[in-house]
C-alpha atoms as a PDB file:
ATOM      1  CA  UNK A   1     -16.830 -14.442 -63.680  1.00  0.00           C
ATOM      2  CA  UNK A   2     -14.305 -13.089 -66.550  1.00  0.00           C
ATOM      3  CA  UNK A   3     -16.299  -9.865 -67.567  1.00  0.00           C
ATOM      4  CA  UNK A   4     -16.196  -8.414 -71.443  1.00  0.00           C
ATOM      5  CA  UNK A   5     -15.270  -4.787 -72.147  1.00  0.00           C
ATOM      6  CA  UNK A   6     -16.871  -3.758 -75.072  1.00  0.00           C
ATOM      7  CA  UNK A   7     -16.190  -0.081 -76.275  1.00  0.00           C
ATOM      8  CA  UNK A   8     -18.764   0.847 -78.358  1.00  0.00           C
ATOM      9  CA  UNK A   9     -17.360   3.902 -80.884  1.00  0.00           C
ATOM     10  CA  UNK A  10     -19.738   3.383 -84.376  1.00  0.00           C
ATOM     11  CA  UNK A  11     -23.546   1.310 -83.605  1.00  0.00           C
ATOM     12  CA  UNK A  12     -23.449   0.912 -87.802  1.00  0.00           C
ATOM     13  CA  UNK A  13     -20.140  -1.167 -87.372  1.00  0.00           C
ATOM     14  CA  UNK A  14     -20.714  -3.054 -84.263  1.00  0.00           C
ATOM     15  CA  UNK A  15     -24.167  -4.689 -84.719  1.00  0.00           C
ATOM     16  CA  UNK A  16     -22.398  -8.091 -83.957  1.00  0.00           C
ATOM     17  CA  UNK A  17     -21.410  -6.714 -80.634  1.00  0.00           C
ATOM     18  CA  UNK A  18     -25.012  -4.921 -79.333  1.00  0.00           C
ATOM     19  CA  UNK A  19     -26.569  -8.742 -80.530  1.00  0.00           C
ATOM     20  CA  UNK A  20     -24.292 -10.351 -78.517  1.00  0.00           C
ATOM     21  CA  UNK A  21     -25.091  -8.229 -75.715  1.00  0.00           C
ATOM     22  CA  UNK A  22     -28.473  -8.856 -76.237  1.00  0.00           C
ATOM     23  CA  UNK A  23     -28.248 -13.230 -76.217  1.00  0.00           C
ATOM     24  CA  UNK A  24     -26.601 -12.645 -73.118  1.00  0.00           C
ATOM     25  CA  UNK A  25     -29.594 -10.706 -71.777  1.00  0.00           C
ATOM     26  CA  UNK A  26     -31.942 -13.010 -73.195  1.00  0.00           C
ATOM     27  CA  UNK A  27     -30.347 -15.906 -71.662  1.00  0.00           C
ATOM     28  CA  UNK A  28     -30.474 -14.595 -68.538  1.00  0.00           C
ATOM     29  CA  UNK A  29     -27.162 -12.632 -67.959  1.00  0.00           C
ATOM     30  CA  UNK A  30     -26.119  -9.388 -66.832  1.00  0.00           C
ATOM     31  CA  UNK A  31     -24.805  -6.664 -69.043  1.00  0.00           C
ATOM     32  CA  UNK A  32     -23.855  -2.972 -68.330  1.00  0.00           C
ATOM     33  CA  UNK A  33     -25.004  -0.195 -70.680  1.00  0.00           C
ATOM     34  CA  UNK A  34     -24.622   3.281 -71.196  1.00  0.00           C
ATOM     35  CA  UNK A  35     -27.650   5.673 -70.949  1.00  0.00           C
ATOM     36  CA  UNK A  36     -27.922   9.470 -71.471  1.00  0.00           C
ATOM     37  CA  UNK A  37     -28.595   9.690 -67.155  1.00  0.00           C
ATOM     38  CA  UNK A  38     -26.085   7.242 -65.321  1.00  0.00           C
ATOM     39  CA  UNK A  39     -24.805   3.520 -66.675  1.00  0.00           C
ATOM     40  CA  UNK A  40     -27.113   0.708 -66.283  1.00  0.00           C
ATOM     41  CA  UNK A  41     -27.114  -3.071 -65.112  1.00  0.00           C
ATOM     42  CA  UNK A  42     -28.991  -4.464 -67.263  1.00  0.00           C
ATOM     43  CA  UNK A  43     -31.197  -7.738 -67.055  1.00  0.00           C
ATOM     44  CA  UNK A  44     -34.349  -9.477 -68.734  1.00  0.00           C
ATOM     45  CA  UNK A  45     -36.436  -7.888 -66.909  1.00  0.00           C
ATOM     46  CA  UNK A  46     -39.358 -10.829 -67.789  1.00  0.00           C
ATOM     47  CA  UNK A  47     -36.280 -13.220 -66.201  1.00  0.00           C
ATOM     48  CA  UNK A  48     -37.200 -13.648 -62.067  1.00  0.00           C
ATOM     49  CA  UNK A  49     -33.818 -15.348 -61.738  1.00  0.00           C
ATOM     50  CA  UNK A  50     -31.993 -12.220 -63.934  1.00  0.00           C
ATOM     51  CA  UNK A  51     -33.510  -9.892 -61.213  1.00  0.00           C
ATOM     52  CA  UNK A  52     -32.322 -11.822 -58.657  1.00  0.00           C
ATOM     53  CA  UNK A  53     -29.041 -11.623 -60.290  1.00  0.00           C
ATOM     54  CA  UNK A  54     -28.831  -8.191 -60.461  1.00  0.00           C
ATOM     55  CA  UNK A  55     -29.583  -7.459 -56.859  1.00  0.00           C
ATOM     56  CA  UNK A  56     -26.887  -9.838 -56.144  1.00  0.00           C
ATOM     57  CA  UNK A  57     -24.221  -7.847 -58.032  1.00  0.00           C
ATOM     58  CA  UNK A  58     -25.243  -4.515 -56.864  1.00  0.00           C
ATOM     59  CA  UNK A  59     -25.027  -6.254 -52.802  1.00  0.00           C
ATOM     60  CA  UNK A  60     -28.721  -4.509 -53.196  1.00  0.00           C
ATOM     61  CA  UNK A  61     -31.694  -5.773 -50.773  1.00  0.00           C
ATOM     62  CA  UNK A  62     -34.692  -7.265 -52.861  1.00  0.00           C
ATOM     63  CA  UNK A  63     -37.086  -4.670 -51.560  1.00  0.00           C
ATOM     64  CA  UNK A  64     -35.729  -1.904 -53.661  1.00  0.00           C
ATOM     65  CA  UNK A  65     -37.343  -1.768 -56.697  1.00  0.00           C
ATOM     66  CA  UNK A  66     -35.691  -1.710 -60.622  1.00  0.00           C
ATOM     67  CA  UNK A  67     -36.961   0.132 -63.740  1.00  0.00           C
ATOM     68  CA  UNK A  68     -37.639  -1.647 -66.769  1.00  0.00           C
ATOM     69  CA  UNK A  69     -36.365   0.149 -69.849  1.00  0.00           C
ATOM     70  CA  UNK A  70     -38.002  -0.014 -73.064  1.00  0.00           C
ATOM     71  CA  UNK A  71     -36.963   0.625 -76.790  1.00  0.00           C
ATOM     72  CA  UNK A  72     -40.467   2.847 -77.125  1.00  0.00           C
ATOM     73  CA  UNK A  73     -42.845   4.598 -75.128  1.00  0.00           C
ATOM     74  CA  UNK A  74     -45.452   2.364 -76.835  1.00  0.00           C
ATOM     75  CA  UNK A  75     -44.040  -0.768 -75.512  1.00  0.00           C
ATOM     76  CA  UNK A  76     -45.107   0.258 -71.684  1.00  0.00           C
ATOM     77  CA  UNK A  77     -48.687  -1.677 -73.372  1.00  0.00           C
ATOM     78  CA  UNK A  78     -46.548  -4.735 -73.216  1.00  0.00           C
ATOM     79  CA  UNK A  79     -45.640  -4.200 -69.288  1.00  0.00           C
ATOM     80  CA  UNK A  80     -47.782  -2.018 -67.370  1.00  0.00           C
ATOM     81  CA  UNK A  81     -51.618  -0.532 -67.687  1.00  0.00           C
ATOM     82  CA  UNK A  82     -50.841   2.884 -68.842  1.00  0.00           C
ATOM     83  CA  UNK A  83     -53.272   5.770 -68.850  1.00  0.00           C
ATOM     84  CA  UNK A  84     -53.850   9.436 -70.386  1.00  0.00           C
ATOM     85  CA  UNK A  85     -51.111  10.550 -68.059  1.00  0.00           C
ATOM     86  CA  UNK A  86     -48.599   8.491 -69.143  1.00  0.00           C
ATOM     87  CA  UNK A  87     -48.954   9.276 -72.757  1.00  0.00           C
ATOM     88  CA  UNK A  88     -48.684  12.988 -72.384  1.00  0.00           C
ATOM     89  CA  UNK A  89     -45.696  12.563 -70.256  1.00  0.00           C
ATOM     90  CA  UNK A  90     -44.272  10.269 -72.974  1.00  0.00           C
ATOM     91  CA  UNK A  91     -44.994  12.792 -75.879  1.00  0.00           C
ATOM     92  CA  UNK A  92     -43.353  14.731 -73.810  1.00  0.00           C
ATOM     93  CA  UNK A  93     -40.510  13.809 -72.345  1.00  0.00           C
ATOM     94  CA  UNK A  94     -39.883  10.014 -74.071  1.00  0.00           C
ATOM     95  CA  UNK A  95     -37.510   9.328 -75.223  1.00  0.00           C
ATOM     96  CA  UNK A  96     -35.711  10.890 -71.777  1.00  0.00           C
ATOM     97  CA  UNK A  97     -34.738  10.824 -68.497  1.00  0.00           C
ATOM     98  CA  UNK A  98     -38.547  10.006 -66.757  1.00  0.00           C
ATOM     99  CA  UNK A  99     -39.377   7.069 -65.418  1.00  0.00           C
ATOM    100  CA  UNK A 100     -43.134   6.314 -64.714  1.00  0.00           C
ATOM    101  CA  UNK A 101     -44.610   3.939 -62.340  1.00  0.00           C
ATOM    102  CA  UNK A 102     -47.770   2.036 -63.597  1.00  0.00           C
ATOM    103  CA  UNK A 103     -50.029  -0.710 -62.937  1.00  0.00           C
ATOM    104  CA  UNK A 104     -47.988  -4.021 -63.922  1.00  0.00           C
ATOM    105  CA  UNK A 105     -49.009  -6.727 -65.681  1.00  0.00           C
ATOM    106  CA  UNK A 106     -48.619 -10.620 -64.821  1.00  0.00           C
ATOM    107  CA  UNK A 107     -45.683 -10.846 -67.099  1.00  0.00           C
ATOM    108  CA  UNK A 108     -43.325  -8.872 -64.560  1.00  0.00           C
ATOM    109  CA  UNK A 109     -42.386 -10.946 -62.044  1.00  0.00           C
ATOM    110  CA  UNK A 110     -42.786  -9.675 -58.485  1.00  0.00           C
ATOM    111  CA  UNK A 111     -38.693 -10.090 -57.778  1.00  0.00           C
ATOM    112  CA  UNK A 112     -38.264  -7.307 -60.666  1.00  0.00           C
ATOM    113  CA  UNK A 113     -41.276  -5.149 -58.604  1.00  0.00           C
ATOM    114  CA  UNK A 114     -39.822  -5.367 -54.836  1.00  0.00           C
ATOM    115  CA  UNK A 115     -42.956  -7.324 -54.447  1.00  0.00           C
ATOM    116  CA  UNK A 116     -45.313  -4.333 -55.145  1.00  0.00           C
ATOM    117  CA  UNK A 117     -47.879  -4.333 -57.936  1.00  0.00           C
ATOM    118  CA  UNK A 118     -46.554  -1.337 -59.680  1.00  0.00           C
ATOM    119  CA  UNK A 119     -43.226  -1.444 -62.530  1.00  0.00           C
ATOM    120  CA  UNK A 120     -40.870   1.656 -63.041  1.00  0.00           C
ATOM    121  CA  UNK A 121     -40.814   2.144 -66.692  1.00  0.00           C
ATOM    122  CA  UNK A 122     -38.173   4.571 -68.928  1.00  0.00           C
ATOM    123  CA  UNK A 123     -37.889   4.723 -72.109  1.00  0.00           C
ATOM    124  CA  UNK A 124     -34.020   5.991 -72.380  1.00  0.00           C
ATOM    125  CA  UNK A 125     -32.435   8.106 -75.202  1.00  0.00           C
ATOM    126  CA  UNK A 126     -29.088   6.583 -75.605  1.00  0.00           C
ATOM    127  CA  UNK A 127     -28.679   5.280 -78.798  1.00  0.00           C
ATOM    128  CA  UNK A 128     -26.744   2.621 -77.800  1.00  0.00           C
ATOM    129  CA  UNK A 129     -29.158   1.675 -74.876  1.00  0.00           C
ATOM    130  CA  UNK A 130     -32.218   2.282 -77.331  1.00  0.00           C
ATOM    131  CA  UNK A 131     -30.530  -0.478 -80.034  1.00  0.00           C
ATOM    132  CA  UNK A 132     -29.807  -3.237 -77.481  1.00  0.00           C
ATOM    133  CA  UNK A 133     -33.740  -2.946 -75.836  1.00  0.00           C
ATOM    134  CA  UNK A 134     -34.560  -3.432 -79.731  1.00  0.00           C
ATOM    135  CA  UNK A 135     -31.898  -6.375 -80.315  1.00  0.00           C
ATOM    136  CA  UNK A 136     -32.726  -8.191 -77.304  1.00  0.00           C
ATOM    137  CA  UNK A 137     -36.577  -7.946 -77.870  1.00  0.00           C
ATOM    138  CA  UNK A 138     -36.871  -7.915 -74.004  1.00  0.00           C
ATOM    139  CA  UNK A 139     -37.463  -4.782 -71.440  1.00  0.00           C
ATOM    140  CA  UNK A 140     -34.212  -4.405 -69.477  1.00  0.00           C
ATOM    141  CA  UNK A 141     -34.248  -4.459 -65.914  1.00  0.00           C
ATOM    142  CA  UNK A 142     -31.888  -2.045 -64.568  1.00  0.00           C
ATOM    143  CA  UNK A 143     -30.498  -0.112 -61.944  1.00  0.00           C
ATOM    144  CA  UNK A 144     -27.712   2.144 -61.720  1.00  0.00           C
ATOM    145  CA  UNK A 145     -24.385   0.363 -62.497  1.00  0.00           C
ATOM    146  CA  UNK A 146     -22.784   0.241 -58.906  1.00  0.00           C
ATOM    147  CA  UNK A 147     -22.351  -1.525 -55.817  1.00  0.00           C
ATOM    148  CA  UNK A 148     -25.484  -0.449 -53.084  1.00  0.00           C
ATOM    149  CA  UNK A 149     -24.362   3.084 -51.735  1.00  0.00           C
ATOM    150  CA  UNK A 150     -21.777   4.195 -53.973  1.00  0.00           C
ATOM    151  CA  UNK A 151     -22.417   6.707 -56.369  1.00  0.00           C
ATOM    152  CA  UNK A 152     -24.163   6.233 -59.661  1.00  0.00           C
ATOM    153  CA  UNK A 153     -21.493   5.529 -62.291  1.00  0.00           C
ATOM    154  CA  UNK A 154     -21.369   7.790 -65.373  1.00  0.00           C
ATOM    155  CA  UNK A 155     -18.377   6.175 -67.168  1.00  0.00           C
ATOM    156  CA  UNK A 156     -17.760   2.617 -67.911  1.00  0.00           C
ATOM    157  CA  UNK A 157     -14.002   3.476 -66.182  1.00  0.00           C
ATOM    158  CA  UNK A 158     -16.183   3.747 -63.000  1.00  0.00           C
ATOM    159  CA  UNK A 159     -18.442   1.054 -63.566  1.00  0.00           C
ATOM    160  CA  UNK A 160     -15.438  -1.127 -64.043  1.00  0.00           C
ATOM    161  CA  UNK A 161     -14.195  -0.145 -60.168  1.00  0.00           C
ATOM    162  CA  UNK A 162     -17.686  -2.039 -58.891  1.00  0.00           C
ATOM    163  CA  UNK A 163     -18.496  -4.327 -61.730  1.00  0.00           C
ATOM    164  CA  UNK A 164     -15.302  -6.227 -63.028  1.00  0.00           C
ATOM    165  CA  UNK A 165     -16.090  -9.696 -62.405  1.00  0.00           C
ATOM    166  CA  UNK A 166     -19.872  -9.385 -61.058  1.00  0.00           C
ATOM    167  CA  UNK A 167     -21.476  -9.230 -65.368  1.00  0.00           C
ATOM    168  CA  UNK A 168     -20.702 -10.584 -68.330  1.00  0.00           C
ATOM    169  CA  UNK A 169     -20.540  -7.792 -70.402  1.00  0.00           C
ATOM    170  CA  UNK A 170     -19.890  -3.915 -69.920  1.00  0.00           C
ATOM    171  CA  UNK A 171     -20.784  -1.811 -72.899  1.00  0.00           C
ATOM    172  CA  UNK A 172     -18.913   1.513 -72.986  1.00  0.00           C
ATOM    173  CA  UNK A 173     -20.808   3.873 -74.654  1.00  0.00           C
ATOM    174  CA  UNK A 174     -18.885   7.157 -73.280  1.00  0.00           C
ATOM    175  CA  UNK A 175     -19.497   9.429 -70.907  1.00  0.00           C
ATOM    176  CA  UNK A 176     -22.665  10.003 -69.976  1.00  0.00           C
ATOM    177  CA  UNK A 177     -24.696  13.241 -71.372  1.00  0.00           C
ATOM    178  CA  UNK A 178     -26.886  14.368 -68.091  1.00  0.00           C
ATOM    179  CA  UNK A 179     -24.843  12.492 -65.154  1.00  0.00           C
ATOM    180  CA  UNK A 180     -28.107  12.357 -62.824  1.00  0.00           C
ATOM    181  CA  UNK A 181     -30.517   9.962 -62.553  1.00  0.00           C
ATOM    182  CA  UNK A 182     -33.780   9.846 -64.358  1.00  0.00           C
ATOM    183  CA  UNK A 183     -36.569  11.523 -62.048  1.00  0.00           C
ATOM    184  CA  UNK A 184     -39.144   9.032 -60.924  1.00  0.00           C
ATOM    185  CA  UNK A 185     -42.918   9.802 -60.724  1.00  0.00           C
ATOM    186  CA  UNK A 186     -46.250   7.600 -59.921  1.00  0.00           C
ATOM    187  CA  UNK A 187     -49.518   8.478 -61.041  1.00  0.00           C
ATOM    188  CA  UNK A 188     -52.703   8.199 -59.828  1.00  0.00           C
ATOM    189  CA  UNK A 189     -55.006   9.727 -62.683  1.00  0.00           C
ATOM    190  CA  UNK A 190     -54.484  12.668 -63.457  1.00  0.00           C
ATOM    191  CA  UNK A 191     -52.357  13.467 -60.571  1.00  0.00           C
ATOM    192  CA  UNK A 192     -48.771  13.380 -60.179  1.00  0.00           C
ATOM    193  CA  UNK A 193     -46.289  12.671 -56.892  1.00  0.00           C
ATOM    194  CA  UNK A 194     -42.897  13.485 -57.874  1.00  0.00           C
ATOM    195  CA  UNK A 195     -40.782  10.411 -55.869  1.00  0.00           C
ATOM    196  CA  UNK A 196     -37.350  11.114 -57.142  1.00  0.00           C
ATOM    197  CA  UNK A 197     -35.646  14.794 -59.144  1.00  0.00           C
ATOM    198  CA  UNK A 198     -33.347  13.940 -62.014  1.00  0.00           C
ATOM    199  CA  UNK A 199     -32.834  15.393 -65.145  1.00  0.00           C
ATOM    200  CA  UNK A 200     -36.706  16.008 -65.753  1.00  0.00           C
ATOM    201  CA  UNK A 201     -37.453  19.297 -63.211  1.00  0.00           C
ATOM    202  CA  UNK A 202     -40.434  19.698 -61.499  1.00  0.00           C
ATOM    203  CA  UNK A 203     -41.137  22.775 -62.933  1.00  0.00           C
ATOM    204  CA  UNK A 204     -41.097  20.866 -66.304  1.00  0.00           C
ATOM    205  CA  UNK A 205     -43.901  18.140 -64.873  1.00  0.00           C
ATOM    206  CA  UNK A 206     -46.082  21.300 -64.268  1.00  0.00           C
ATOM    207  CA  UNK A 207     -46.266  21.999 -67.775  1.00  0.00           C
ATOM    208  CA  UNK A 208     -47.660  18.582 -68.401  1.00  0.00           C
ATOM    209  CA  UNK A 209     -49.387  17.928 -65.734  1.00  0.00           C
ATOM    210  CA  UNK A 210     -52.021  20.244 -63.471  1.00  0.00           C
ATOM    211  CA  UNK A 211     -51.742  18.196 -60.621  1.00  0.00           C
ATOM    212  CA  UNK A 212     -48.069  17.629 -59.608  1.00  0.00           C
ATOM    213  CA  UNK A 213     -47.071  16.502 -55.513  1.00  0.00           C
ATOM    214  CA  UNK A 214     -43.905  15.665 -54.018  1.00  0.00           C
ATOM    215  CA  UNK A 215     -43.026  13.000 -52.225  1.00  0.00           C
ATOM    216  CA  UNK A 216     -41.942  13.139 -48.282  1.00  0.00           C
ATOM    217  CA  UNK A 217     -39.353  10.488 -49.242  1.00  0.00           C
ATOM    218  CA  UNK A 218     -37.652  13.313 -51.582  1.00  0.00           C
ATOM    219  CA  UNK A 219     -36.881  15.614 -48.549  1.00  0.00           C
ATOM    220  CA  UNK A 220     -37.140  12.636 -45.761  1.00  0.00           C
ATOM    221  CA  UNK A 221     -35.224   9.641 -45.075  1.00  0.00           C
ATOM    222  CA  UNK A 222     -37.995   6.450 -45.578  1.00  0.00           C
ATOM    223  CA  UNK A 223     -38.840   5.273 -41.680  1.00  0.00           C
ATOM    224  CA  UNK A 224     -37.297   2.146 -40.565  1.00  0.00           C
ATOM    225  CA  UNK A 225     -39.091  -0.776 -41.845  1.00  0.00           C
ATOM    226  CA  UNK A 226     -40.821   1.418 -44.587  1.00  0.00           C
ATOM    227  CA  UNK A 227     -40.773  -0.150 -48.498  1.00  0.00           C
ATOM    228  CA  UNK A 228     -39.657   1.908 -50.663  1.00  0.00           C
ATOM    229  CA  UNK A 229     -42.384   2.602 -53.504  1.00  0.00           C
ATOM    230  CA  UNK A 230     -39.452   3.611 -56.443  1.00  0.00           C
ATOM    231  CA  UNK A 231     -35.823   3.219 -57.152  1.00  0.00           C
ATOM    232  CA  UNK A 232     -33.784   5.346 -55.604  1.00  0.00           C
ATOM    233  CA  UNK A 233     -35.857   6.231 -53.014  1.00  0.00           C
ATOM    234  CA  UNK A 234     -33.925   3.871 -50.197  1.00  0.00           C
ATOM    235  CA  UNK A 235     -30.408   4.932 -50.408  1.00  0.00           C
ATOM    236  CA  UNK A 236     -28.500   8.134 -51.226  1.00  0.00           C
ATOM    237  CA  UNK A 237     -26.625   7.874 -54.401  1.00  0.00           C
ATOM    238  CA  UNK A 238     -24.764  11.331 -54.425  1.00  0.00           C
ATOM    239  CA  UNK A 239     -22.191  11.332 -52.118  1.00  0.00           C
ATOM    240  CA  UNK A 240     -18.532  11.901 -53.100  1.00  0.00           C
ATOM    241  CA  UNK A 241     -16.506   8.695 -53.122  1.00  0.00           C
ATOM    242  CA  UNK A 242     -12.847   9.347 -52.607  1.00  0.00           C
ATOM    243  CA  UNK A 243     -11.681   6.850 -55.084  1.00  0.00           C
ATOM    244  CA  UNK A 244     -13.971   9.139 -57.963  1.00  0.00           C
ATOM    245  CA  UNK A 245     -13.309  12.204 -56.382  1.00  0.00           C
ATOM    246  CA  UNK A 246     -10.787  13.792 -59.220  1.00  0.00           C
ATOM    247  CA  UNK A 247     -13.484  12.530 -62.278  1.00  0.00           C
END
């Protein structure tokens, strides 16, 4: 696959480029886009075949779950069965670097889930990731922008080093602001469990939210066999890589 490098240095002037990036999401392709946390790979995430994809370039298993990313916190309605919860968390922290795990509905296919009945929704704060959700008129399924086990890619100059010839399209946007990935909670009510820290702080949850847990995943290692019930939660993403060592 011949993959398109795109940099992206004025949204006003490069419309034409974001809506190209966004037929090739409709249509079932795979592009790369910046976000304020770590690079994503996007697909249409209503697309079972685009998820499939996108496991497929990351050399991901199909149990591991992706976050759909939306253009604004309103648009979960369209997705998932949001509650009281959600919406405070959204006013907020949306746009931002939380994720959310709700109810889904039938028009997220299982292969974008892991199988589980739940989706991972963020709303993200990038600019250019907010204008190519709106162009493409689809929630983006995406994880981080590297192969399975490397670190999470916050330049399209690493991106590039796992993704040349695996999408059609990388989008760079710049460095990315936070350089951590979003932090990942599920709700049950009222209550809270905290699955993965990113840029939102748990200490920042608690001023939403009475009720706020953590995970065992976040300090354990998931048991052999055990599904993962969030991105993120399966494999370390962190580590030093020698070939990014110096960036």
């Amino acid at each position: 696959m011949q993959t398109e490098h795109i940099t992206i240095k004025d949204l006003s002037l490069q419309e034409n480029d974001l809506s190209r990036a966004a037929e090739i999401l409709r249509n079932g392709g795979l592009v790369v886009f910046p976000t304020e946390t770590v690079y994503g790979l996007g697909g249409n995430g209503l697309n079972a075949d685009a998820a499939k994809k996108i496991y497929a370039a990351k050399g991901r298993p199909s149990d591991n779950p992706l976050i759909i990313h939306i253009a604004v916190p309103e648009d979960a309605e369209k997705y998932a069965i949001p509650n009281d919860t959600y919406r405070r968390l959204a006013k907020a922290f949306m746009p931002g670097p939380l994720t959310v795990i709700l109810p889904k509905r039938e028009n997220i296919p299982t292969s974008v889930t892991g199988g589980l009945d739940t989706v991972a929704v963020r709303c993200p704060a990038h600019p250019v990731a907010h204008r190519l959700i709106e162009l493409a008129g689809i929630p983006i399924a995406a994880p981080s922008a590297n192969l399975s086990g490397k670190p999470s890619p916050t330049s399209a100059a690493h991106v590039a080093e796992d993704m040349d010839g695996r999408v059609d399209m990388i989008l760079d946007g710049g460095a990315s602001e936070i350089g951590l990935e979003s932090t990942i909670v599920k709700l049950d009510g009222d209550r809270l469990t905290l699955l993965r820290p990113g840029g939102i702080t748990y200490d920042a949850l608690c001023m939403v939210c009475d009720h706020v847990t953590v995970a065992d995943a976040v300090t354990h290692q998931l048991a052999e066999g055990e599904r993962p019930l969030s991105p993120g939660m399966k494999y370390r993403h962190y580590a030093p890589h020698r070939s990014r060592r110096a960036s």
